[in-house]
N, C-alpha and C. Protein backbone atom coordinates (compact mmCIF):
# COMPACT_ATOMS: atom_id res chain seq x y z
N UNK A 1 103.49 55.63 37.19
CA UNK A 1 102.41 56.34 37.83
C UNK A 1 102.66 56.36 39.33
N UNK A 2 102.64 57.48 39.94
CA UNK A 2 102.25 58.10 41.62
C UNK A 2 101.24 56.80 42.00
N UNK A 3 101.48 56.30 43.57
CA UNK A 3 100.56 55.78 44.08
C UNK A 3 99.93 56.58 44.19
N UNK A 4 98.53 56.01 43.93
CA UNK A 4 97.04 56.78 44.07
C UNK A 4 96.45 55.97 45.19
N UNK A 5 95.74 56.81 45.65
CA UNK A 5 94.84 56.44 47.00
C UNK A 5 93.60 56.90 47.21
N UNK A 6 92.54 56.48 47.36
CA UNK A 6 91.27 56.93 47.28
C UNK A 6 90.75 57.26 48.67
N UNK A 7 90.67 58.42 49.12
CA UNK A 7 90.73 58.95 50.83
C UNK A 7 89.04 59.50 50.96
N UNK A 8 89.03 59.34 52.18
CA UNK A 8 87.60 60.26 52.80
C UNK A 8 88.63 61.33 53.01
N UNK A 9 87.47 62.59 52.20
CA UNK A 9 88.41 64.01 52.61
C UNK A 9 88.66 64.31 54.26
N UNK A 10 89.83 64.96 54.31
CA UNK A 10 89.88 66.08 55.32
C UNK A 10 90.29 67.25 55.40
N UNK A 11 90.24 67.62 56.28
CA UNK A 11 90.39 69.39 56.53
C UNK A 11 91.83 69.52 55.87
N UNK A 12 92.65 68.54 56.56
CA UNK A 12 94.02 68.68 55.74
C UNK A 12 94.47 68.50 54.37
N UNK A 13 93.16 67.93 54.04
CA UNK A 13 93.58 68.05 52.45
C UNK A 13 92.85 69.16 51.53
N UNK A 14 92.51 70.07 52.56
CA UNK A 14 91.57 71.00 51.60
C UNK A 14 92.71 72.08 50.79
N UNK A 15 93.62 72.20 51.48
CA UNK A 15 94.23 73.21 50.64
C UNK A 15 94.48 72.91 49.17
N UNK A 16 94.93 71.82 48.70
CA UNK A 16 95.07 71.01 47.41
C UNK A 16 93.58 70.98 46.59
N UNK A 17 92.60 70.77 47.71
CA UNK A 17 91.34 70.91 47.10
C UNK A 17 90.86 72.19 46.28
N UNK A 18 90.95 73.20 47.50
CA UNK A 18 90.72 74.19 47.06
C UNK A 18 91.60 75.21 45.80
N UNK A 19 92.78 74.31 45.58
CA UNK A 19 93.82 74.68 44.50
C UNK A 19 93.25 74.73 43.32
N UNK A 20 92.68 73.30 43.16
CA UNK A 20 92.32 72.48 41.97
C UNK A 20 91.02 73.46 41.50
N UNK A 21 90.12 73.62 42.64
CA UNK A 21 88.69 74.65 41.94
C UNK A 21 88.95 75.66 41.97
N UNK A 22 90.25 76.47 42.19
CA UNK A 22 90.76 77.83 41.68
C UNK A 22 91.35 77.73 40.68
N UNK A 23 91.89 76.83 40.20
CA UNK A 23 92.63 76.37 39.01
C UNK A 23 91.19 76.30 37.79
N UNK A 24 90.34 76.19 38.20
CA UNK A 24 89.16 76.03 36.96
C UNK A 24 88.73 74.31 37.45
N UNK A 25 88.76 73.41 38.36
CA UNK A 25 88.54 72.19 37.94
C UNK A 25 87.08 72.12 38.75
N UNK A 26 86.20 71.96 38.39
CA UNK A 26 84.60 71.25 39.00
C UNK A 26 84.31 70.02 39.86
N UNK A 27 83.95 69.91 40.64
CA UNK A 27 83.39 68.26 41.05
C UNK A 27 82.34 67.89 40.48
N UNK A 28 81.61 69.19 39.39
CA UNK A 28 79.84 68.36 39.20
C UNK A 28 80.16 69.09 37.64
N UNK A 29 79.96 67.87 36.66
CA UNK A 29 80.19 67.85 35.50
C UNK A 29 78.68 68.03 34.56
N UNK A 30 77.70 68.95 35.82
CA UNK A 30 76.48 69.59 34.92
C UNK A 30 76.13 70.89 35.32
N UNK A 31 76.63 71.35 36.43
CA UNK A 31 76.74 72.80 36.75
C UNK A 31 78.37 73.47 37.00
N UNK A 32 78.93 72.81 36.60
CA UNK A 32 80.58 73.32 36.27
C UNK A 32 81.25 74.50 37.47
N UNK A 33 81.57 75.68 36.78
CA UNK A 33 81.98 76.90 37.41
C UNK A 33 81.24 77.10 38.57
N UNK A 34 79.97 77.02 38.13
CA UNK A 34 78.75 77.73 39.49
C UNK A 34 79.37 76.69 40.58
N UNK A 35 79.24 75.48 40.47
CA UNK A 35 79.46 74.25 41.21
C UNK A 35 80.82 74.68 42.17
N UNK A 36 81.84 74.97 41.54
CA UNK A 36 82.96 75.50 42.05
C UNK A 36 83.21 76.23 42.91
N UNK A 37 82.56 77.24 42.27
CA UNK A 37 82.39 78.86 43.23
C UNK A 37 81.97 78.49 44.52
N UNK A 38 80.54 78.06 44.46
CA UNK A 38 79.67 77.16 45.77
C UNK A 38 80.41 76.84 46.47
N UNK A 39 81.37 75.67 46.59
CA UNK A 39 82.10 74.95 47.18
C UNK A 39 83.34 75.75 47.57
N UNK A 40 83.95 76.69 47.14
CA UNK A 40 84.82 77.57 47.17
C UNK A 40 84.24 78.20 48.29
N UNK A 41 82.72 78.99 48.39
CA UNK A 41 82.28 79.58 49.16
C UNK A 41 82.00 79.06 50.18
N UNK A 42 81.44 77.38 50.56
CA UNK A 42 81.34 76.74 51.55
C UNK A 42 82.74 76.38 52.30
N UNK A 43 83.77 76.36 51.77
CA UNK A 43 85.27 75.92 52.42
C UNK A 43 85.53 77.29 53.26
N UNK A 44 85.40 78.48 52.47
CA UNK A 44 85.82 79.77 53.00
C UNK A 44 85.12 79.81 54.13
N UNK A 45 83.85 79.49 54.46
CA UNK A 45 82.79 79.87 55.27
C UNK A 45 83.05 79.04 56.69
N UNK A 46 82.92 77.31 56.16
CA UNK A 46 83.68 76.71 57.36
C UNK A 46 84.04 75.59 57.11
N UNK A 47 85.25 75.69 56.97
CA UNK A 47 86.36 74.53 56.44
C UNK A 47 85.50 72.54 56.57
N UNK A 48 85.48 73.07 58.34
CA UNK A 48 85.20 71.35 58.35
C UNK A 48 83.61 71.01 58.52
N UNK A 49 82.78 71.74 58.12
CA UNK A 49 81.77 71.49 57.91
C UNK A 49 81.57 70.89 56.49
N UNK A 50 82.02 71.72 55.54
CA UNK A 50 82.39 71.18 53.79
C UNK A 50 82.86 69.96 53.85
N UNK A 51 83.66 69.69 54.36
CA UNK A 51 84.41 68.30 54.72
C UNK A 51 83.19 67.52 54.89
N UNK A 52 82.37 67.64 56.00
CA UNK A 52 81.46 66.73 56.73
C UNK A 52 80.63 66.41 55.89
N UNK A 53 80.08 67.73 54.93
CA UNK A 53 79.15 67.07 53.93
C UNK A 53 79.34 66.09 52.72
N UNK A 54 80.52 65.81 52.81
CA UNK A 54 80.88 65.32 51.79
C UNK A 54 80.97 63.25 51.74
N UNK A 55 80.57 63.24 53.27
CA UNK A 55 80.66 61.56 53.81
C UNK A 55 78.83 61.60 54.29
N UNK A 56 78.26 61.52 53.62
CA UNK A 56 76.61 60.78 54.16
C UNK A 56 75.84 59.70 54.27
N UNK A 57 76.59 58.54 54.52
CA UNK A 57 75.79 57.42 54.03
C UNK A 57 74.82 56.99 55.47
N UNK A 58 73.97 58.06 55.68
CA UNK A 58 72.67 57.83 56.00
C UNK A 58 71.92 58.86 56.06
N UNK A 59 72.11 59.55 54.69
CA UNK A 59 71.15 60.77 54.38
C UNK A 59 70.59 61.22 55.09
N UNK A 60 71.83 61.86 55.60
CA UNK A 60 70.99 62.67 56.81
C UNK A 60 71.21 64.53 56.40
N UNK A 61 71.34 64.52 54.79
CA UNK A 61 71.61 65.87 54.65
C UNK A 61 70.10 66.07 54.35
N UNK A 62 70.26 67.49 53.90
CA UNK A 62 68.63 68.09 53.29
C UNK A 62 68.47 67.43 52.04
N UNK A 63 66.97 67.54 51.49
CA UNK A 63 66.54 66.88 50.31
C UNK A 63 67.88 67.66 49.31
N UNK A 64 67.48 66.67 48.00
CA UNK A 64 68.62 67.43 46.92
C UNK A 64 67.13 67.58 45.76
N UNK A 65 67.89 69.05 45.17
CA UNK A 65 67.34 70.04 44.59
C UNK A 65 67.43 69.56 42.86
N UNK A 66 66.77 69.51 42.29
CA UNK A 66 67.47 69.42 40.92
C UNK A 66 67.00 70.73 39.84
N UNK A 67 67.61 70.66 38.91
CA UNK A 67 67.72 71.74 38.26
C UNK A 67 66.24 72.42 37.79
N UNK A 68 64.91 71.75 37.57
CA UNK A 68 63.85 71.95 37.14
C UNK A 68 63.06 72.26 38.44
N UNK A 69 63.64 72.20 39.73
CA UNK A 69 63.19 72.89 41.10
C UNK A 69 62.68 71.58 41.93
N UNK A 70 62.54 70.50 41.40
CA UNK A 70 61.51 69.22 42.30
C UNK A 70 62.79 68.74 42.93
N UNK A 71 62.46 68.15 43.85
CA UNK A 71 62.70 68.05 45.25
C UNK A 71 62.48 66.40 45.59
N UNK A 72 63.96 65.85 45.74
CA UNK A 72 63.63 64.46 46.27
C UNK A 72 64.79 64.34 47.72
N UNK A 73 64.29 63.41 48.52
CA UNK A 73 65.06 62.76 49.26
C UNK A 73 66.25 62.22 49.38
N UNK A 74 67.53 62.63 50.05
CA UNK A 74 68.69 62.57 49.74
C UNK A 74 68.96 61.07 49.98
N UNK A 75 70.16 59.94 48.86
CA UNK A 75 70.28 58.86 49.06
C UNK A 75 71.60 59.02 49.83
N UNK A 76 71.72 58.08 50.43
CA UNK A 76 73.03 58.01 51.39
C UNK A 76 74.04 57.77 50.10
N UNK A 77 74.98 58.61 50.64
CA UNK A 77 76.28 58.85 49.53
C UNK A 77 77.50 59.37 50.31
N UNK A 78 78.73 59.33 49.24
CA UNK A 78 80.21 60.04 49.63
C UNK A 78 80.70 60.29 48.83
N UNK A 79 81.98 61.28 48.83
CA UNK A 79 82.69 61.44 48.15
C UNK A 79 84.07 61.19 48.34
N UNK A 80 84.89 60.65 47.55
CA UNK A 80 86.38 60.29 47.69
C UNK A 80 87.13 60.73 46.53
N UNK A 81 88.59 61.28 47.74
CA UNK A 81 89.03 62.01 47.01
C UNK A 81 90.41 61.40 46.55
N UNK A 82 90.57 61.39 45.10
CA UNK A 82 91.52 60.51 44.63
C UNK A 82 93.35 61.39 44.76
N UNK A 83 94.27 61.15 45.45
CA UNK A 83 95.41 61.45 46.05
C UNK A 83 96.76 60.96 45.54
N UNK A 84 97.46 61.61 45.20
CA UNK A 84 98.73 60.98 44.45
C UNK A 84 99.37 62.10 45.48
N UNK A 85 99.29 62.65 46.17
CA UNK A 85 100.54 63.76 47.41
C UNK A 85 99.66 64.79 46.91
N UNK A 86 98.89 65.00 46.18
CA UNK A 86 97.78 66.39 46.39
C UNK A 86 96.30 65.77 45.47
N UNK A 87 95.27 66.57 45.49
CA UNK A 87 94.30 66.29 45.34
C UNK A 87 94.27 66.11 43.51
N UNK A 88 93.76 64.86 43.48
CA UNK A 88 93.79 64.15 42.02
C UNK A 88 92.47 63.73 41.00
N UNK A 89 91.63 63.91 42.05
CA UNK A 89 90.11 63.80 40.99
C UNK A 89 89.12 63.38 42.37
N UNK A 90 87.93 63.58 41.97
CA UNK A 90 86.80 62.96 43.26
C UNK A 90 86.03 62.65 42.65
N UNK A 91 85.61 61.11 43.29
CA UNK A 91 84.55 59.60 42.99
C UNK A 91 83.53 60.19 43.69
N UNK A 92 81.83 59.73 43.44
CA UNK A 92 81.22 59.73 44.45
C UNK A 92 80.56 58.49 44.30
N UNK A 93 79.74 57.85 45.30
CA UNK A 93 79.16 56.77 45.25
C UNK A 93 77.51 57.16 46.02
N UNK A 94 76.54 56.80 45.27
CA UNK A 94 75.28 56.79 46.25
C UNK A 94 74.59 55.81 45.68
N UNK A 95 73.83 55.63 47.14
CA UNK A 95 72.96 54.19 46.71
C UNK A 95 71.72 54.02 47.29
N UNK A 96 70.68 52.65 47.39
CA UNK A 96 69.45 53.03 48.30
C UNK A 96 69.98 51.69 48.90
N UNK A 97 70.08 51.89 49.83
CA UNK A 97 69.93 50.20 51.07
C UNK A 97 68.63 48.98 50.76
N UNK A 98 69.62 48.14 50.68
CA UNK A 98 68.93 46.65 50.17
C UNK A 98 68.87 46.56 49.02
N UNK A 99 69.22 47.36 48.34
CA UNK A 99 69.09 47.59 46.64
C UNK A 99 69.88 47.78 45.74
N UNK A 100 70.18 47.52 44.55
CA UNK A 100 71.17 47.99 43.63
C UNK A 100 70.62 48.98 42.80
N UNK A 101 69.22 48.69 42.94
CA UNK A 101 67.80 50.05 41.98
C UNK A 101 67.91 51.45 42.55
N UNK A 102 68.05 52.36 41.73
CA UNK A 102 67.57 53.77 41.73
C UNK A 102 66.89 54.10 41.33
N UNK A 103 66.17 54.86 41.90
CA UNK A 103 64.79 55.83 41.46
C UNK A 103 65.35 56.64 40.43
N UNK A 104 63.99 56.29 39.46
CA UNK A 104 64.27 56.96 38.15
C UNK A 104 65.08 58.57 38.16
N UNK A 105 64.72 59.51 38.92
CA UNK A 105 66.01 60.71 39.17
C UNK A 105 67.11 60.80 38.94
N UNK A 106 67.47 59.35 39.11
CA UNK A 106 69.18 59.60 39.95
C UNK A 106 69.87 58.30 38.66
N UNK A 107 70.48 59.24 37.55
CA UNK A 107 70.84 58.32 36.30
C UNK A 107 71.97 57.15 36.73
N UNK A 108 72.90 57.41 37.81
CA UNK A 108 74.25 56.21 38.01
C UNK A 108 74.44 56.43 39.59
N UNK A 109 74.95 55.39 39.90
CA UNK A 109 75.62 55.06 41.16
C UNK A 109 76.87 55.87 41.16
N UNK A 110 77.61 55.78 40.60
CA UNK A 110 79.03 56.40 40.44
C UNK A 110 79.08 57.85 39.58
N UNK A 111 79.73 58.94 39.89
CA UNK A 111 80.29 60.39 39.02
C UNK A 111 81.74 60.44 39.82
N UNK A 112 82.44 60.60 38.87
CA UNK A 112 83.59 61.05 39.06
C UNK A 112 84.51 61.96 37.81
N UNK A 113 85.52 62.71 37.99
CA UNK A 113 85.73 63.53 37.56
C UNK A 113 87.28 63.91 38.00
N UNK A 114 88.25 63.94 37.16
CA UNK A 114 89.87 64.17 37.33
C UNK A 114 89.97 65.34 37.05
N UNK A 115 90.80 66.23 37.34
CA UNK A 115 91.28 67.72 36.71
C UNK A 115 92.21 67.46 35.04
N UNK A 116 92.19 68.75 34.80
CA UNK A 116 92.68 68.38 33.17
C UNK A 116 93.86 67.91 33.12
N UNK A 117 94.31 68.54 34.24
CA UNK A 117 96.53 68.42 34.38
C UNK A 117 96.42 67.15 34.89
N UNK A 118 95.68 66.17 35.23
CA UNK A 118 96.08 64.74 35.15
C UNK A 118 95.20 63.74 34.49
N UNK A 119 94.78 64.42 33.59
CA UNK A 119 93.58 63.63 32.30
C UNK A 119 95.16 62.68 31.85
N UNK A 120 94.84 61.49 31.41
CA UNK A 120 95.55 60.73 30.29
C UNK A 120 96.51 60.00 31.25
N UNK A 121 96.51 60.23 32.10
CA UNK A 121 97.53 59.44 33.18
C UNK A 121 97.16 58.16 33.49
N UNK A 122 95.79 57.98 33.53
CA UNK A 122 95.10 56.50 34.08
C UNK A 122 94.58 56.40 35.26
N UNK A 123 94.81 57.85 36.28
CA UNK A 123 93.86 58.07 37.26
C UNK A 123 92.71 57.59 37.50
N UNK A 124 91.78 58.24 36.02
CA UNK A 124 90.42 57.79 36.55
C UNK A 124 90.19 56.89 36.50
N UNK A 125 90.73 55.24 35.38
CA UNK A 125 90.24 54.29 35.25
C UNK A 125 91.20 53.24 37.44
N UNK A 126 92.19 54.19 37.75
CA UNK A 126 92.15 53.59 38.86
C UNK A 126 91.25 53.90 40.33
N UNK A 127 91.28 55.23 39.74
CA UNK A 127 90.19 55.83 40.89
C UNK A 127 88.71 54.73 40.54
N UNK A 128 88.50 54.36 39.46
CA UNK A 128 87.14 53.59 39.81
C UNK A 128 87.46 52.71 40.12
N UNK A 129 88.44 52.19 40.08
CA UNK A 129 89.18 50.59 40.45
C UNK A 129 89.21 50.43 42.20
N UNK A 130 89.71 51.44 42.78
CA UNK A 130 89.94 51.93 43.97
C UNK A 130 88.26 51.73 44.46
N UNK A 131 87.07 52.28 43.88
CA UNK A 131 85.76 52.77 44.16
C UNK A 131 85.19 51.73 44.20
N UNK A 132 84.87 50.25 43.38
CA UNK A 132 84.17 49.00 43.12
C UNK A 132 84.39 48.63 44.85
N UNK A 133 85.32 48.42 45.40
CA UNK A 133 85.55 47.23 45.95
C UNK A 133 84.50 48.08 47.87
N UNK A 134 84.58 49.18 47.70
CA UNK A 134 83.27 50.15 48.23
C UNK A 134 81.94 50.14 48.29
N UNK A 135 81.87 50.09 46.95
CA UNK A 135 80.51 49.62 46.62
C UNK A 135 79.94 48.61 47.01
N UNK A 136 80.80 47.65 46.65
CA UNK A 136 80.26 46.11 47.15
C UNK A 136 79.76 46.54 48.91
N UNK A 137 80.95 46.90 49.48
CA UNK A 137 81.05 47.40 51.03
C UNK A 137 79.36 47.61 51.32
N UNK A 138 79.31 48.32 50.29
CA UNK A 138 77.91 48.98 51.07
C UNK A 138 76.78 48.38 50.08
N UNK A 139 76.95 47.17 49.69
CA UNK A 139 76.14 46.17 49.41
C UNK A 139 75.08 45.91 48.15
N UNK A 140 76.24 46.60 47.21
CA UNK A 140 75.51 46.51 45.83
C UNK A 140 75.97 45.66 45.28
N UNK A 141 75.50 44.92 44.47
CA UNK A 141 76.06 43.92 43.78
C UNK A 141 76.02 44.03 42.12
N UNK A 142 75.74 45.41 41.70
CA UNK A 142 76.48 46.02 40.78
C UNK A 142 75.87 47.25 40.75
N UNK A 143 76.43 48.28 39.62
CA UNK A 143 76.51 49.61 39.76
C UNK A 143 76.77 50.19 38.68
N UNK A 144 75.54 51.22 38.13
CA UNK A 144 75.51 51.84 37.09
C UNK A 144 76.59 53.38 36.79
N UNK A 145 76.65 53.28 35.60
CA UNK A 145 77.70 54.54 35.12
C UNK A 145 76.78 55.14 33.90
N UNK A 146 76.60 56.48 33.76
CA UNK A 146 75.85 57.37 32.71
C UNK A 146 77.17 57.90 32.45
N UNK A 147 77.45 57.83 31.46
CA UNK A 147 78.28 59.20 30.15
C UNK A 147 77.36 59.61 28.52
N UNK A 148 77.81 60.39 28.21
CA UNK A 148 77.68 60.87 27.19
C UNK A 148 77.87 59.94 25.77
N UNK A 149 77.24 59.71 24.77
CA UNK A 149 78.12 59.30 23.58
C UNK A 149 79.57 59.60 23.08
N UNK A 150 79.66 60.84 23.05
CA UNK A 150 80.74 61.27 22.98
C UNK A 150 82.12 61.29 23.84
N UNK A 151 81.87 61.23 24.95
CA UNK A 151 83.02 61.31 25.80
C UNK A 151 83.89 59.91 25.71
N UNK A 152 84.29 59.10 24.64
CA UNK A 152 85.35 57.99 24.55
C UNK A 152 85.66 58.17 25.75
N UNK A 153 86.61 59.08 26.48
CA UNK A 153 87.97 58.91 27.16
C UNK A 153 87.07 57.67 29.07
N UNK A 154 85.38 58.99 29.06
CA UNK A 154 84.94 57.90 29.88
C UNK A 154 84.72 56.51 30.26
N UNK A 155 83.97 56.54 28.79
CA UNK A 155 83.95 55.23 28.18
C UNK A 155 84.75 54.03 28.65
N UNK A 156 85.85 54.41 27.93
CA UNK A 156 87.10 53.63 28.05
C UNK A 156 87.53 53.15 29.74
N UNK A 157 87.51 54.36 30.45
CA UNK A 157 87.38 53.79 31.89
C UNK A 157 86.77 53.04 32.32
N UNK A 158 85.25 53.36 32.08
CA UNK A 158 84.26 52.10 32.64
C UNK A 158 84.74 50.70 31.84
N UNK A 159 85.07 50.88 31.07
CA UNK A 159 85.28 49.38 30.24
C UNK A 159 86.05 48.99 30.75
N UNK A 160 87.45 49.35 31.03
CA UNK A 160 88.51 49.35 31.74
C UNK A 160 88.42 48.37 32.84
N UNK A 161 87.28 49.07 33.42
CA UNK A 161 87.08 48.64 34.82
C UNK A 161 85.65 47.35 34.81
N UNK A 162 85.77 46.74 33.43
CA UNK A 162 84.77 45.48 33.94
C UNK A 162 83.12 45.96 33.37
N UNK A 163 83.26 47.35 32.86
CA UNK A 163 81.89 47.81 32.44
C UNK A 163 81.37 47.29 31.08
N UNK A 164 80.29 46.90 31.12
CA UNK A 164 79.31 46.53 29.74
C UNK A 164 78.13 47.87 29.25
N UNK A 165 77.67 47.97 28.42
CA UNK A 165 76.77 48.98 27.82
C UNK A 165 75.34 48.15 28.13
N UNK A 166 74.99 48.94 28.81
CA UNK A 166 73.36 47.88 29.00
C UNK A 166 72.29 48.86 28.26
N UNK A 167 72.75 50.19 27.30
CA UNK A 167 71.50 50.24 26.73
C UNK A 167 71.71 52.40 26.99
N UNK A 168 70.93 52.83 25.51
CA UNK A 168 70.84 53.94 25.09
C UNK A 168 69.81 54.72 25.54
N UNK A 169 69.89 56.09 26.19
CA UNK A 169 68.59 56.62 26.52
C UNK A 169 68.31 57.75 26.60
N UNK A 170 67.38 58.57 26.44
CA UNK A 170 67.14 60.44 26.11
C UNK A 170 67.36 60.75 27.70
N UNK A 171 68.69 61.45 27.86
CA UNK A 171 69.07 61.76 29.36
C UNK A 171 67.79 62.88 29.24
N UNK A 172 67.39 63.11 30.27
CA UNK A 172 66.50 63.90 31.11
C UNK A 172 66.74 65.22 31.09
N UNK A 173 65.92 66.07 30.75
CA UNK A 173 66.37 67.70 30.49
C UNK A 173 66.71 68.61 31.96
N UNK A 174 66.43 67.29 33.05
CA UNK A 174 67.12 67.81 34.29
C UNK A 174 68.95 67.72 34.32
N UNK A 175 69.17 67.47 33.53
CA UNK A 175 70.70 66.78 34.05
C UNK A 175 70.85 67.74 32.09
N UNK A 176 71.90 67.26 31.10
CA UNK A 176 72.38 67.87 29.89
C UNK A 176 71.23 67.59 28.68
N UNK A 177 70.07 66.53 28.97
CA UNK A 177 69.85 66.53 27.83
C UNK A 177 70.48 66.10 27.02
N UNK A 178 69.63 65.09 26.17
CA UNK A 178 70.41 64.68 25.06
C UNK A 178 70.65 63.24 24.88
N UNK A 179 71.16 62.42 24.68
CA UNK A 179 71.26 60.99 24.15
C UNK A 179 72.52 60.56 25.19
N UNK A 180 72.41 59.50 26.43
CA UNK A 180 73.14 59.17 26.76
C UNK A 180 73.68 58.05 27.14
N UNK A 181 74.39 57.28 27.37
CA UNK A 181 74.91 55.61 27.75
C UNK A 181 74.62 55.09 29.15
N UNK A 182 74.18 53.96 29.30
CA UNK A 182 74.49 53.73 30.72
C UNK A 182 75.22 52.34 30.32
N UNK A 183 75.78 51.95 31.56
CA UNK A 183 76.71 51.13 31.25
C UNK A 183 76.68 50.82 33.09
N UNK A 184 77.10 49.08 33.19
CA UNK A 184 76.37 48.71 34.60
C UNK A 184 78.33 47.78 34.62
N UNK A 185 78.72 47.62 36.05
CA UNK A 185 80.14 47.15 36.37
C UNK A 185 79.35 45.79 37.20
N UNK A 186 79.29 44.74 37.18
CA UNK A 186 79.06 43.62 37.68
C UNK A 186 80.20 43.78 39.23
N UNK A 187 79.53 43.74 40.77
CA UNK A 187 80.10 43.89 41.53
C UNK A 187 81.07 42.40 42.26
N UNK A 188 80.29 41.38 41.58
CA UNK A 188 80.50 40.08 42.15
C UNK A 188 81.94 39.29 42.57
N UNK A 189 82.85 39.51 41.54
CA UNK A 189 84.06 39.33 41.60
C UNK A 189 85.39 40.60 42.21
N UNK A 190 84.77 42.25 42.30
CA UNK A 190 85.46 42.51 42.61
C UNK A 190 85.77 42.58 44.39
């Protein structure tokens, strides 16, 4: 395996970025294509502004919108972009200060997401490997993961990476709907 490196984006790495979401690949694994386009349209518009939004950890963007129209307060968050010599998948992390608790809204601390042409490589279970020792950084002392029943291949990452199943639950008809896992990474040792 390519050394992998888990980077705060930049302008210089947008071209690879912008490869990957012309290629078909998403950063948001509940509005897909649309998600793409967006971001496609924000890079075109102004390169290093897209960039900028993508590092917030003191929510200082606008509220975030969710799909049923209600309206909450943005948590300080980032995104990192996982790098083997071009753009390889993107982590995000958000959290609330002093806390490891999220408001019922916001199902996990962690989403991340690899492109298909490097599914099976072991990326993602290092990209979260790369992501824990962050987290702690910004002072959680552990950190939830939502997947699907179905998606094994996630699964397997979080486990990978130190994750336990803490319990089954009717995901929210804001997000896919449907029956989903959460699963919590104990931050203490990493």
């Amino acid at each position: 395996m390519p050394e992998l490196q888990l980077l705060k984006p930049d302008v210089s790495m947008l071209a690879s970025y912008r490869q990957a979401l012309e290629r078909g690949w998403s950063p948001d694994n509940v509005d897909g294509a649309a998600a793409a386009q967006r971001e496609l349209a924000q890079i075109a518009a102004d390169p290093a502004a897209f960039v900028e939004t993508l590092d917030d950890p003191e929510a200082k963007g606008p509220p975030i919108r969710l799909p049923d129209g209600s309206t909450f307060q943005r948590l300080p968050s980032f995104r990192r972009w996982l790098w083997d010599g071009e753009f390889a998948g993107s982590f995000g992390l958000r959290w609330r200060p002093g806390t490891s608790a999220l408001p019922d809204h916001v199902p996990g601390h962690i989403g991340y997401t690899v492109p298909a042409w490097k599914a099976g490589l072991g990326y993602a279970t290092r990209g979260l490997a790369l992501l824990l020792p962050m987290a702690r950084a910004v002072g959680l002392s552990h950190v939830e993961l939502v997947t699907e029943p179905d998606n094994l291949a996630s699964q397997k990452v979080i486990l990978n990476n130190g994750g336990a199943l803490v319990g089954r639950f009717e995901n929210a008809a804001l997000f896919h709907g449907g029956p989903a896992l959460r699963f919590r990474i104990d931050l203490a040792g990493s």
